[in-house]
PDB file of N, CA and C in Angstrom:
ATOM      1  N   UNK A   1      27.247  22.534  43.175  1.00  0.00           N
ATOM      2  CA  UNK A   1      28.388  21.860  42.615  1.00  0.00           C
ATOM      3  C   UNK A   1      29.573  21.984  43.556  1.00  0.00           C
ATOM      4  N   UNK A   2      30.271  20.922  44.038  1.00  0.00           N
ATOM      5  CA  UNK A   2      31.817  21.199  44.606  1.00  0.00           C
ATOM      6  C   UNK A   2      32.422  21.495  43.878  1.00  0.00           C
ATOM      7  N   UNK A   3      33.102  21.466  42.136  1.00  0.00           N
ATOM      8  CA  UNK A   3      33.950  21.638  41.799  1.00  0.00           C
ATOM      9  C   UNK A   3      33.904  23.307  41.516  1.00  0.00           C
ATOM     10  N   UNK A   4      34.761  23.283  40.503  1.00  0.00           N
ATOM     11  CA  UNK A   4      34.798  24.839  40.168  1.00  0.00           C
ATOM     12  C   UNK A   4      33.622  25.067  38.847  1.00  0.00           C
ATOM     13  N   UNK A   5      32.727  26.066  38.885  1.00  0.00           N
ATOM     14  CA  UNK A   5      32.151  26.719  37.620  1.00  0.00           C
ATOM     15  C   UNK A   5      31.825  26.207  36.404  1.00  0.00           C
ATOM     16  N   UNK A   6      31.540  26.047  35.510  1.00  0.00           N
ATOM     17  CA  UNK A   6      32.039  25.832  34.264  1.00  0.00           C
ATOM     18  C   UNK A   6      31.874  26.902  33.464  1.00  0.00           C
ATOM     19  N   UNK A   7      32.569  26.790  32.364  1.00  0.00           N
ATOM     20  CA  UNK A   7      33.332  28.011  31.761  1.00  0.00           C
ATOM     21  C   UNK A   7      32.738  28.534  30.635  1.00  0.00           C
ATOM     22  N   UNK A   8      32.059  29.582  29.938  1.00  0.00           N
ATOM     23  CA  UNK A   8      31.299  29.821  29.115  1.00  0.00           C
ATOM     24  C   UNK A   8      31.343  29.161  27.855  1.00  0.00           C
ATOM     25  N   UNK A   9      32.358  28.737  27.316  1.00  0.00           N
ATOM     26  CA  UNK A   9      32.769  27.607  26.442  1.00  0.00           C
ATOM     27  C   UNK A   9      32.346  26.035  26.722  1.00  0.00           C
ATOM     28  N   UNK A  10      32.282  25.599  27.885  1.00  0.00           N
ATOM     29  CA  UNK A  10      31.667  24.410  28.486  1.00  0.00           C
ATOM     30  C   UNK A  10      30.412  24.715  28.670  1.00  0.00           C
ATOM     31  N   UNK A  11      29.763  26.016  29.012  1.00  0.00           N
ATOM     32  CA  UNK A  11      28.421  25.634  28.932  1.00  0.00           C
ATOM     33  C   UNK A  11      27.956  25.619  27.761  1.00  0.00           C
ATOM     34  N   UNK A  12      28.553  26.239  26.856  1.00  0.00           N
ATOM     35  CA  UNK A  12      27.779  26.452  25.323  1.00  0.00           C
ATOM     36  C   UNK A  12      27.795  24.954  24.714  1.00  0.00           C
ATOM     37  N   UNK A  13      28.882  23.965  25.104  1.00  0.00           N
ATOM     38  CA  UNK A  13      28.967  22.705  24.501  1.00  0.00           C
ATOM     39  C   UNK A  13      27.730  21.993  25.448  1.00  0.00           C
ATOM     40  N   UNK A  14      27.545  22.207  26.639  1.00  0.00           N
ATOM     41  CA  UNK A  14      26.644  21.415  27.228  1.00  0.00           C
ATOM     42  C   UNK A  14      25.072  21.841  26.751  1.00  0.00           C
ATOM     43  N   UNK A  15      24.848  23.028  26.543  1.00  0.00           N
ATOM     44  CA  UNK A  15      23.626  23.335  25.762  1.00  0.00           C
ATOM     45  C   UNK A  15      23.366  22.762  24.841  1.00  0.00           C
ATOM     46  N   UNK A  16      24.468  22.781  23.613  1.00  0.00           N
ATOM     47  CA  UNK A  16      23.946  21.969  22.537  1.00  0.00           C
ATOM     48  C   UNK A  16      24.064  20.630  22.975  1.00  0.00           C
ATOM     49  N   UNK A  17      24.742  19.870  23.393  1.00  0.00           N
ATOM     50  CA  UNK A  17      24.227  18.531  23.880  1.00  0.00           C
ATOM     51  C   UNK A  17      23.233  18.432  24.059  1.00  0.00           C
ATOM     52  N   UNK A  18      22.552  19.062  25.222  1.00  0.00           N
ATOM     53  CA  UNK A  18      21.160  18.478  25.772  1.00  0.00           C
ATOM     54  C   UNK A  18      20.521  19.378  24.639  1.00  0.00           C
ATOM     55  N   UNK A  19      20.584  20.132  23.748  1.00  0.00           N
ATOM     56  CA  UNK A  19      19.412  20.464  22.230  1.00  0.00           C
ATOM     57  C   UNK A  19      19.414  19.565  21.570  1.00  0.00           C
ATOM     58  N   UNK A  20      20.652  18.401  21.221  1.00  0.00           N
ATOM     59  CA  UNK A  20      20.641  17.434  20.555  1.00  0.00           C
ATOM     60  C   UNK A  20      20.071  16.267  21.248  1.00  0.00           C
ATOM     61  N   UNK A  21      20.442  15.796  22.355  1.00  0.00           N
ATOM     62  CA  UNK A  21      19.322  14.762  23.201  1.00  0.00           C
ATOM     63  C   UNK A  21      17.944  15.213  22.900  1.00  0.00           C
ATOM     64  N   UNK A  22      17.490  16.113  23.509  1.00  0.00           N
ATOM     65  CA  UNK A  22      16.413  16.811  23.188  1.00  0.00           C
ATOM     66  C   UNK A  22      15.259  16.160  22.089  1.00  0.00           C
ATOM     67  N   UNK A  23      16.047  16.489  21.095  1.00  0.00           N
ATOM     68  CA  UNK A  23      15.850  16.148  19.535  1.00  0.00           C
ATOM     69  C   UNK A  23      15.558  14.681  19.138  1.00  0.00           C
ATOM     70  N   UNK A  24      15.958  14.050  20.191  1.00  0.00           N
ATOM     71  CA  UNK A  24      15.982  12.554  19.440  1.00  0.00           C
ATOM     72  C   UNK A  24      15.562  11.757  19.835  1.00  0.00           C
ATOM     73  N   UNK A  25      13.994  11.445  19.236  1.00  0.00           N
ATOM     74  CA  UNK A  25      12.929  10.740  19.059  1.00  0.00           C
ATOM     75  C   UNK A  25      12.709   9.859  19.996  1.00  0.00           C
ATOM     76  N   UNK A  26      14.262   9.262  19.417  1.00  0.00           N
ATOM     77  CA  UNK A  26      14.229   7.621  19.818  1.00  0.00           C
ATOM     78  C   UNK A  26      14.548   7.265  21.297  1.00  0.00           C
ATOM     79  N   UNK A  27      15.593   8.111  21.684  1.00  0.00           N
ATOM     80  CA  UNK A  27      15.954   8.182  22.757  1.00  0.00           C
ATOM     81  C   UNK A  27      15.158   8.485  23.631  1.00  0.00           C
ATOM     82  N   UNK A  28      14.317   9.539  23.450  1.00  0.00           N
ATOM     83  CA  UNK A  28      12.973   9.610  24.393  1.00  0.00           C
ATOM     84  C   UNK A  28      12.139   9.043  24.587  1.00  0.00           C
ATOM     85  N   UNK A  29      11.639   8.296  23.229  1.00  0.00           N
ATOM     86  CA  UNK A  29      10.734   7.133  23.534  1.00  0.00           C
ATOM     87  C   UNK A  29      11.345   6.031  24.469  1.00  0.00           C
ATOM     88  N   UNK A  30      12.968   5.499  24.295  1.00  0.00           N
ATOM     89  CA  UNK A  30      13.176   4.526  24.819  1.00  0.00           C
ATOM     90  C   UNK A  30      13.196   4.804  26.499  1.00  0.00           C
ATOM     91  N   UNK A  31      13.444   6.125  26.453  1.00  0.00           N
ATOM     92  CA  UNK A  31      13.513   6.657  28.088  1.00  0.00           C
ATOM     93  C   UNK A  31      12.232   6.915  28.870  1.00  0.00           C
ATOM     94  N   UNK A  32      11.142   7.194  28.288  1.00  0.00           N
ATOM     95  CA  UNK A  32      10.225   7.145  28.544  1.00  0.00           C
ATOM     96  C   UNK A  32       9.045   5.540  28.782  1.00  0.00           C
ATOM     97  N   UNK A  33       9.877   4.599  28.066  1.00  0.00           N
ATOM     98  CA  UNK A  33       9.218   3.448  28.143  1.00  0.00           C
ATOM     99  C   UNK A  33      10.146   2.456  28.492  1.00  0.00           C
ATOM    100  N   UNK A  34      11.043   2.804  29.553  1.00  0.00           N
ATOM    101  CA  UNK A  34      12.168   2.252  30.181  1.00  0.00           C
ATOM    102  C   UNK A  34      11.751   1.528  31.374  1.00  0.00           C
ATOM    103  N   UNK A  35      11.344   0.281  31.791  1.00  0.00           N
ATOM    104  CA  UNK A  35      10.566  -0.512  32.636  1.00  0.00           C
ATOM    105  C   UNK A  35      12.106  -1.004  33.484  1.00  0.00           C
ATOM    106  N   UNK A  36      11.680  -1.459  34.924  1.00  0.00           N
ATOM    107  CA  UNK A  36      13.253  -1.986  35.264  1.00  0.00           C
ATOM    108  C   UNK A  36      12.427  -3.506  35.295  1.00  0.00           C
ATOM    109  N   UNK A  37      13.433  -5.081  35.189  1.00  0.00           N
ATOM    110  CA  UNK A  37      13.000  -6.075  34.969  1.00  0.00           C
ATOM    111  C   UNK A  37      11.775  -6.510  35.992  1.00  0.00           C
ATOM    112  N   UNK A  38      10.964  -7.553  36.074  1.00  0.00           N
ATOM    113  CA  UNK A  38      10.061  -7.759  36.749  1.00  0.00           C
ATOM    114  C   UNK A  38      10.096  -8.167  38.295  1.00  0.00           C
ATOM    115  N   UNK A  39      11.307  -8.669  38.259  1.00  0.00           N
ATOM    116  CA  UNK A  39      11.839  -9.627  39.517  1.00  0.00           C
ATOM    117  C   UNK A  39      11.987  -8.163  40.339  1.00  0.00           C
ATOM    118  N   UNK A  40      12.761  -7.283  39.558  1.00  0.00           N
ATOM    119  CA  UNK A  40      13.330  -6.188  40.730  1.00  0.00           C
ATOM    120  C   UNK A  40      12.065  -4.961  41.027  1.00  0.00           C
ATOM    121  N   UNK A  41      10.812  -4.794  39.883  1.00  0.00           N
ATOM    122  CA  UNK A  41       9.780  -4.264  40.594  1.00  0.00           C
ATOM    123  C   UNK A  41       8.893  -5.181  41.502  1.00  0.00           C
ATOM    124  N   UNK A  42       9.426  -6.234  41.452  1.00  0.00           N
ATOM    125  CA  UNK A  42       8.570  -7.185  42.626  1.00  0.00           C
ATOM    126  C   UNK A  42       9.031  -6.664  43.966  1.00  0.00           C
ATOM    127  N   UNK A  43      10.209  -7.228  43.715  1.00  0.00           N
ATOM    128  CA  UNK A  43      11.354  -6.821  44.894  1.00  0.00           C
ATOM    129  C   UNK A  43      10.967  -5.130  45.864  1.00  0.00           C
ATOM    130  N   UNK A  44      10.868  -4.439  44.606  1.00  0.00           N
ATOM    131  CA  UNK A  44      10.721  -3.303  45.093  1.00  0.00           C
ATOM    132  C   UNK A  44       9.459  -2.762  45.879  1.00  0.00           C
ATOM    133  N   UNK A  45       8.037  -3.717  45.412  1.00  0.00           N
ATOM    134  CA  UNK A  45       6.723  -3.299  45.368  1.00  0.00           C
ATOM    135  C   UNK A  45       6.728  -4.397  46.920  1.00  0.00           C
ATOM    136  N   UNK A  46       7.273  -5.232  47.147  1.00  0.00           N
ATOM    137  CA  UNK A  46       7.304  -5.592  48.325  1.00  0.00           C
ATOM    138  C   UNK A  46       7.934  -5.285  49.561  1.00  0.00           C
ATOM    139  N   UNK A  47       9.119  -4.701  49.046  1.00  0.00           N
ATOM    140  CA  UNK A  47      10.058  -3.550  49.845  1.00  0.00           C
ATOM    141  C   UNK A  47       9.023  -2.404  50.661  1.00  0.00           C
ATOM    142  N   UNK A  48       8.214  -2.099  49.936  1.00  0.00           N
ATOM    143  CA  UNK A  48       7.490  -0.714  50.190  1.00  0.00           C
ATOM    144  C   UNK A  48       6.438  -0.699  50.727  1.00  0.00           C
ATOM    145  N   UNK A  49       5.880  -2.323  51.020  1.00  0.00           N
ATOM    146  CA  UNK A  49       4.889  -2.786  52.123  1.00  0.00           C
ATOM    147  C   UNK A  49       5.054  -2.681  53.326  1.00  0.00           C
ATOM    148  N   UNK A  50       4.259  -2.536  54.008  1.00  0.00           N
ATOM    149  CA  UNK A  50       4.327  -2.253  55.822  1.00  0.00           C
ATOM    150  C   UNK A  50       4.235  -4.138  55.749  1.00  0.00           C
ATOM    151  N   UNK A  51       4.814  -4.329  56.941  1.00  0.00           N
ATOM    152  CA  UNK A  51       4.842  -5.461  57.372  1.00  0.00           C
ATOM    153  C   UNK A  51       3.391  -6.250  58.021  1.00  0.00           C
ATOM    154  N   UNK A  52       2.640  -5.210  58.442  1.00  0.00           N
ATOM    155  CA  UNK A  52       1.093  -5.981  58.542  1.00  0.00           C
ATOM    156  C   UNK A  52       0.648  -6.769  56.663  1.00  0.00           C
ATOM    157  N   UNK A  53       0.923  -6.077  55.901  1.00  0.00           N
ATOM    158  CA  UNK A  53       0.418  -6.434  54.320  1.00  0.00           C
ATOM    159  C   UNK A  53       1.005  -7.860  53.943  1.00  0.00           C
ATOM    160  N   UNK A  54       2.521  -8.007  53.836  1.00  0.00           N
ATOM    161  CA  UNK A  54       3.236  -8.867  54.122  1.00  0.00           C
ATOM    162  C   UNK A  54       2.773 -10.375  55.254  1.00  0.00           C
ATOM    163  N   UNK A  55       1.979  -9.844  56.864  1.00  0.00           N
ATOM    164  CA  UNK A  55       1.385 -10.915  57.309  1.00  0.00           C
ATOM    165  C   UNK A  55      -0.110 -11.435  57.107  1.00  0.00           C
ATOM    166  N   UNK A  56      -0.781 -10.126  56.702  1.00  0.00           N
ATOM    167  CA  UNK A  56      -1.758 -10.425  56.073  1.00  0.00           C
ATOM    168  C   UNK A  56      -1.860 -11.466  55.201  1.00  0.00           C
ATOM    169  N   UNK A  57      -1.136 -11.696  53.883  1.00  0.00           N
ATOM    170  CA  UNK A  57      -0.759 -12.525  52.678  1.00  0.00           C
ATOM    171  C   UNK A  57      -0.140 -13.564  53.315  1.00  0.00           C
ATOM    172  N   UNK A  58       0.831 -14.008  53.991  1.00  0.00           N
ATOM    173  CA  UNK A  58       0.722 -15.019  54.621  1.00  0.00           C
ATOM    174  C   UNK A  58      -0.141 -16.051  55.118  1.00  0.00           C
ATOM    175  N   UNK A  59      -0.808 -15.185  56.137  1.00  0.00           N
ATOM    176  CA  UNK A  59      -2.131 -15.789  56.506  1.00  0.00           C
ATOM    177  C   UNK A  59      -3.312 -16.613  55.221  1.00  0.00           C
ATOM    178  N   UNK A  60      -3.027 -15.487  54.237  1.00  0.00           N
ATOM    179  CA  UNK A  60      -4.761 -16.103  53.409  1.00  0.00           C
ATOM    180  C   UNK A  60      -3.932 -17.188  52.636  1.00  0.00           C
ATOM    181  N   UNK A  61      -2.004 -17.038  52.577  1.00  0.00           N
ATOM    182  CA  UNK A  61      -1.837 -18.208  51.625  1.00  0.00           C
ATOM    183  C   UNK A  61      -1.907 -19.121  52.365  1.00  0.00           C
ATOM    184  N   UNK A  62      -1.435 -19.282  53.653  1.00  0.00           N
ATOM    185  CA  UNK A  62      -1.412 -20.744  55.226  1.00  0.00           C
ATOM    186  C   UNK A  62      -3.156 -21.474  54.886  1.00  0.00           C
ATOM    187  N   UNK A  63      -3.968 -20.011  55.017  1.00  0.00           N
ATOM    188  CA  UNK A  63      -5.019 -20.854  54.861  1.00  0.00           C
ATOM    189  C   UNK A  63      -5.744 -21.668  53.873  1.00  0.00           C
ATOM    190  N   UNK A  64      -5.522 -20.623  52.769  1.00  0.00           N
ATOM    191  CA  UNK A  64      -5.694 -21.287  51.443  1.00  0.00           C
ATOM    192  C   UNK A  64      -4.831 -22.534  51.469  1.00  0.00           C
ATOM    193  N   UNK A  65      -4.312 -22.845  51.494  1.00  0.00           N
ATOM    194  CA  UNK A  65      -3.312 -23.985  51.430  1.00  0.00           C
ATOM    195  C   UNK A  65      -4.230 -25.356  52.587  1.00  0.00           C
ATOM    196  N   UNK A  66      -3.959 -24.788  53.335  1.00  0.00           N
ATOM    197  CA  UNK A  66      -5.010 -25.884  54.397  1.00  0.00           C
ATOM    198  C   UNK A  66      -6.259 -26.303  53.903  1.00  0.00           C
ATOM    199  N   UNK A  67      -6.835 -25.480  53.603  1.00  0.00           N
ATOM    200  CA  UNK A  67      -8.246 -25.991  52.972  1.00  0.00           C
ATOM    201  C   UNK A  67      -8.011 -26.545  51.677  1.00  0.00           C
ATOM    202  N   UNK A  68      -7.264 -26.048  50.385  1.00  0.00           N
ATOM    203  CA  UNK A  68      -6.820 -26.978  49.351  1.00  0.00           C
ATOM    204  C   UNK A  68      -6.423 -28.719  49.735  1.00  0.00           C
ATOM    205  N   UNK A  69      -5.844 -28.670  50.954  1.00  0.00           N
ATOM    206  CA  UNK A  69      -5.309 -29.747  51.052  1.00  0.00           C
ATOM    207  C   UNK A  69      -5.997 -30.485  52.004  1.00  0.00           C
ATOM    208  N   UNK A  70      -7.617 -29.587  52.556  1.00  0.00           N
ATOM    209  CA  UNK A  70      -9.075 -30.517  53.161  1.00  0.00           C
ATOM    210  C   UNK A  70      -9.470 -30.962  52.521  1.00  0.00           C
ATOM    211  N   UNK A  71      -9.452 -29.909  51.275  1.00  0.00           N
ATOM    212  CA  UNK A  71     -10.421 -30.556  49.690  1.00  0.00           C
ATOM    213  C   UNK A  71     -10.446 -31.731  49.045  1.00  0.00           C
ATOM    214  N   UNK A  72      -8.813 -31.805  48.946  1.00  0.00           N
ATOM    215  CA  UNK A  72      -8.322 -33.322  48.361  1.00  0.00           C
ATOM    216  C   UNK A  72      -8.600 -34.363  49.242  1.00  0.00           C
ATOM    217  N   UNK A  73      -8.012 -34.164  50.607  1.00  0.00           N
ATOM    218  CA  UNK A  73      -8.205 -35.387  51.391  1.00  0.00           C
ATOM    219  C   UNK A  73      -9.558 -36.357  51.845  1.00  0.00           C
ATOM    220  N   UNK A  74     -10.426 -34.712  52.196  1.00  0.00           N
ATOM    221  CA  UNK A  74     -11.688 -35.243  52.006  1.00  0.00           C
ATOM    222  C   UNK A  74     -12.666 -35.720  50.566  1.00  0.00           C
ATOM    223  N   UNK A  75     -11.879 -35.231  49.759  1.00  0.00           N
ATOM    224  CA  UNK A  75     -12.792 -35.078  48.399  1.00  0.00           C
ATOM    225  C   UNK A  75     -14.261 -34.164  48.541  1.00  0.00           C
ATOM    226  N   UNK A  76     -13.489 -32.934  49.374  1.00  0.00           N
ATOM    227  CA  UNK A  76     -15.035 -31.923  49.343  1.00  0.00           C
ATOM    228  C   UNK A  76     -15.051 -30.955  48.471  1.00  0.00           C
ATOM    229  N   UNK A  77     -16.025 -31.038  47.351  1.00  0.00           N
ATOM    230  CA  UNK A  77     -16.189 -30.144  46.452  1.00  0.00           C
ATOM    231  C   UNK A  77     -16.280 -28.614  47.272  1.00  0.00           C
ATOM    232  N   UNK A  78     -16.804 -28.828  48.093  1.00  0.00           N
ATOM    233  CA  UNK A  78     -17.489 -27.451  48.876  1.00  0.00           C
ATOM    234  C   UNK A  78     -16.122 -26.761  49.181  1.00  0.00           C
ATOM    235  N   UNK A  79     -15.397 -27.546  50.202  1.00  0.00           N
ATOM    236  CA  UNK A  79     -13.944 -26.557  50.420  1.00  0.00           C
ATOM    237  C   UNK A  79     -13.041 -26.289  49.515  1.00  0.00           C
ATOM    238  N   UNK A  80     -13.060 -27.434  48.188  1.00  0.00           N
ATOM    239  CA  UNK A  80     -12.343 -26.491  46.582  1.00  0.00           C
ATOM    240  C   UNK A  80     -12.920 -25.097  46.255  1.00  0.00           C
ATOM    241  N   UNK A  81     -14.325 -24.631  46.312  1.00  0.00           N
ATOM    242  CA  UNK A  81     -14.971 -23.940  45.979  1.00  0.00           C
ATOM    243  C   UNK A  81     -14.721 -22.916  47.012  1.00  0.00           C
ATOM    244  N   UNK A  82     -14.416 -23.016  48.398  1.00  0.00           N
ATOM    245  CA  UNK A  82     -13.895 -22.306  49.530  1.00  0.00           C
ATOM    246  C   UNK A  82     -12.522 -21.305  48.792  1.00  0.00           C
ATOM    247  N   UNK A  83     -11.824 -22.389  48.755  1.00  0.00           N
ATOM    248  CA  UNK A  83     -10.208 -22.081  48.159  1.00  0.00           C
ATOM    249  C   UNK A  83     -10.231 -21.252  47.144  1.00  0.00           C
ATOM    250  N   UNK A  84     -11.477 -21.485  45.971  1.00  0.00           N
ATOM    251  CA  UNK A  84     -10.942 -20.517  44.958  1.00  0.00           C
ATOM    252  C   UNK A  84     -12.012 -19.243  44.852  1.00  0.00           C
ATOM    253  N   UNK A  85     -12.786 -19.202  46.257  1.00  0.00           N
ATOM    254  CA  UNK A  85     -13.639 -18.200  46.435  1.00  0.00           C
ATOM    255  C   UNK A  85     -11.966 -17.310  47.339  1.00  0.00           C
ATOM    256  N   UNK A  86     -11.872 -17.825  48.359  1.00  0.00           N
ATOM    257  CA  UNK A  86     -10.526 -16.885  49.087  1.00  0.00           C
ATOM    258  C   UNK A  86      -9.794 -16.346  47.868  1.00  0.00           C
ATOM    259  N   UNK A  87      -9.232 -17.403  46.746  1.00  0.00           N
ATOM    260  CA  UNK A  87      -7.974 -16.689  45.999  1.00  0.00           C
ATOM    261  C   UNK A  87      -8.846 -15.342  45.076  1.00  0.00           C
ATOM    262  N   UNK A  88     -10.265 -15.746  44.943  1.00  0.00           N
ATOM    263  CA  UNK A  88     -10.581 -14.613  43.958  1.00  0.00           C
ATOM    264  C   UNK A  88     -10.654 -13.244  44.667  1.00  0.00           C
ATOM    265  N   UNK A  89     -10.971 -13.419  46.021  1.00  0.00           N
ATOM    266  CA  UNK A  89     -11.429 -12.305  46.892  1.00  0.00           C
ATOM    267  C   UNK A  89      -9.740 -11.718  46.852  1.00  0.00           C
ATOM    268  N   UNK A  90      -8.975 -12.501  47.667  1.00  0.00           N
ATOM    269  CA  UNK A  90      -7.359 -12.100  47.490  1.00  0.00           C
ATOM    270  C   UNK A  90      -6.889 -10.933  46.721  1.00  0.00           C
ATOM    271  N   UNK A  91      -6.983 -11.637  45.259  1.00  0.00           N
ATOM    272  CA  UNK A  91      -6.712 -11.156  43.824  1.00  0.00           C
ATOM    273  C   UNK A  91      -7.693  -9.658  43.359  1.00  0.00           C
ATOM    274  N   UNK A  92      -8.630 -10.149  43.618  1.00  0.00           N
ATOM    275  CA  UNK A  92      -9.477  -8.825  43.690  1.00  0.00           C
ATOM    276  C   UNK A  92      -9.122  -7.550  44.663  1.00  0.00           C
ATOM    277  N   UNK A  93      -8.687  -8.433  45.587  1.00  0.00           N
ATOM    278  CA  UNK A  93      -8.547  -6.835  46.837  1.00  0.00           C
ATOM    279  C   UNK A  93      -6.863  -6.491  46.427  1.00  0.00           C
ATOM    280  N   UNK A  94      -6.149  -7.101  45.881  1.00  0.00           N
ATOM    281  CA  UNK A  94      -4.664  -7.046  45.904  1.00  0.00           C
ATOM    282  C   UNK A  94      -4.557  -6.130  44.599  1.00  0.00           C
ATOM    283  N   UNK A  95      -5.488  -6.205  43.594  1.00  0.00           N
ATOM    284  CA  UNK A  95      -6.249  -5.146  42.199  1.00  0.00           C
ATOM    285  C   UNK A  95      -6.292  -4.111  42.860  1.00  0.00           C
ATOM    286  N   UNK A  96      -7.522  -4.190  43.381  1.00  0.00           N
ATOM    287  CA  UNK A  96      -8.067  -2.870  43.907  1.00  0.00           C
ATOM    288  C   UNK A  96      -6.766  -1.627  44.464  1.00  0.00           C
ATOM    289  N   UNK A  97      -6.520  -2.555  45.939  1.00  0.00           N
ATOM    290  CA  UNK A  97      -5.320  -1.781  46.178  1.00  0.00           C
ATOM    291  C   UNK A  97      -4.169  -1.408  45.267  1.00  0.00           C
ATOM    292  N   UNK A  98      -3.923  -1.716  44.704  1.00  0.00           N
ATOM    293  CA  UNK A  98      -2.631  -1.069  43.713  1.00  0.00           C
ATOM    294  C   UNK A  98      -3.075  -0.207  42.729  1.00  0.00           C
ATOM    295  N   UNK A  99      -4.630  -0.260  42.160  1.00  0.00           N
ATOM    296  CA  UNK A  99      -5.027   0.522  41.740  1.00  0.00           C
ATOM    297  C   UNK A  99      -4.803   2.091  42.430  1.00  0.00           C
ATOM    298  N   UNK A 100      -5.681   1.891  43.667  1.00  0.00           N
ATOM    299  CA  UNK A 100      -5.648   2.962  44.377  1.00  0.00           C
ATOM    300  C   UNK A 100      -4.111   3.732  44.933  1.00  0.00           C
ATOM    301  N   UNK A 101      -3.186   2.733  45.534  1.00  0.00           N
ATOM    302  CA  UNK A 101      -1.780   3.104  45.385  1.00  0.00           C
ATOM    303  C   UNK A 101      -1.391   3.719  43.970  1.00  0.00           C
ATOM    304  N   UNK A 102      -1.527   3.571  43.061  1.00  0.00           N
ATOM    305  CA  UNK A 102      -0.873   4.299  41.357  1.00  0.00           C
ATOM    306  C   UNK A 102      -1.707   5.121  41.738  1.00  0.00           C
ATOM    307  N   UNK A 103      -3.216   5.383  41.661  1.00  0.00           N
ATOM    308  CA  UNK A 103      -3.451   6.965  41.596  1.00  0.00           C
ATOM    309  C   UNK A 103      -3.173   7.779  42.550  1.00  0.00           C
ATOM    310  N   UNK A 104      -2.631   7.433  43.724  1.00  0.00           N
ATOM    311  CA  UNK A 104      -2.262   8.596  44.661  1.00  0.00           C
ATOM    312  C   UNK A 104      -0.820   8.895  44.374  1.00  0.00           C
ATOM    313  N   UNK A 105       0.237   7.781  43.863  1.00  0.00           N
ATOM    314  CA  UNK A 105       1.212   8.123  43.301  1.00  0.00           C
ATOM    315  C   UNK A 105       1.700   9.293  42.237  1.00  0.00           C
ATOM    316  N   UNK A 106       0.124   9.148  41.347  1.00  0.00           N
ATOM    317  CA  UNK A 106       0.289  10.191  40.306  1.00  0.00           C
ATOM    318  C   UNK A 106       0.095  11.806  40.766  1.00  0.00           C
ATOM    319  N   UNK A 107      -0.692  11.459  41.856  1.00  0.00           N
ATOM    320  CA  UNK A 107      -0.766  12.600  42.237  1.00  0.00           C
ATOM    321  C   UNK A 107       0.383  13.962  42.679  1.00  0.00           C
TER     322      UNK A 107
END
């Protein structure tokens, strides 16, 4: 602490404070199930990527995108089926990993 001490009278009021926080249900539940909005754990969960992850995802969306737009032009069933074989593989490995990121987190 920089300031000065606090005074045996101030701590006795700060004890019962936090016995009364303590105590209350509600407040803990809400603190405990306190999420921050979605936009800003996006924000954040992309913040915390190395920049290879970031070009990685680039890449499979450039390509996905190219072949979506072989599919149509040509009318090839085969490269639609390309496109939503990449997005499942994507989605699957983008699972996986965050899976594995939360449990080393918990650790």
């Amino acid at each position: 602490m920089d300031g000065p001490a606090l005074s045996a009278r101030e701590l006795l009021i700060l004890q019962q404070i936090e016995a009364e926080l303590g105590n209350d249900q509600e407040l803990e539940h809400a603190l405990r199930t306190m999420r921050l909005p979605r936009t800003a754990r996006l924000r954040r969960a992309l913040a915390a990527r190395p920049r290879i992850v970031a070009v990685a995802l680039a890449c499979c969306l450039i390509l996905s995108f190219g072949l979506l737009g072989l599919a149509v032009a040509l009318n090839a069933p085969v490269l639609l089926g390309a496109v939503v074989t990449a997005w499942v593989v994507l989605l699957a490995t983008l699972t996986v990993t965050a899976g594995v990121r939360r449990r080393r987190r918990r650790r």
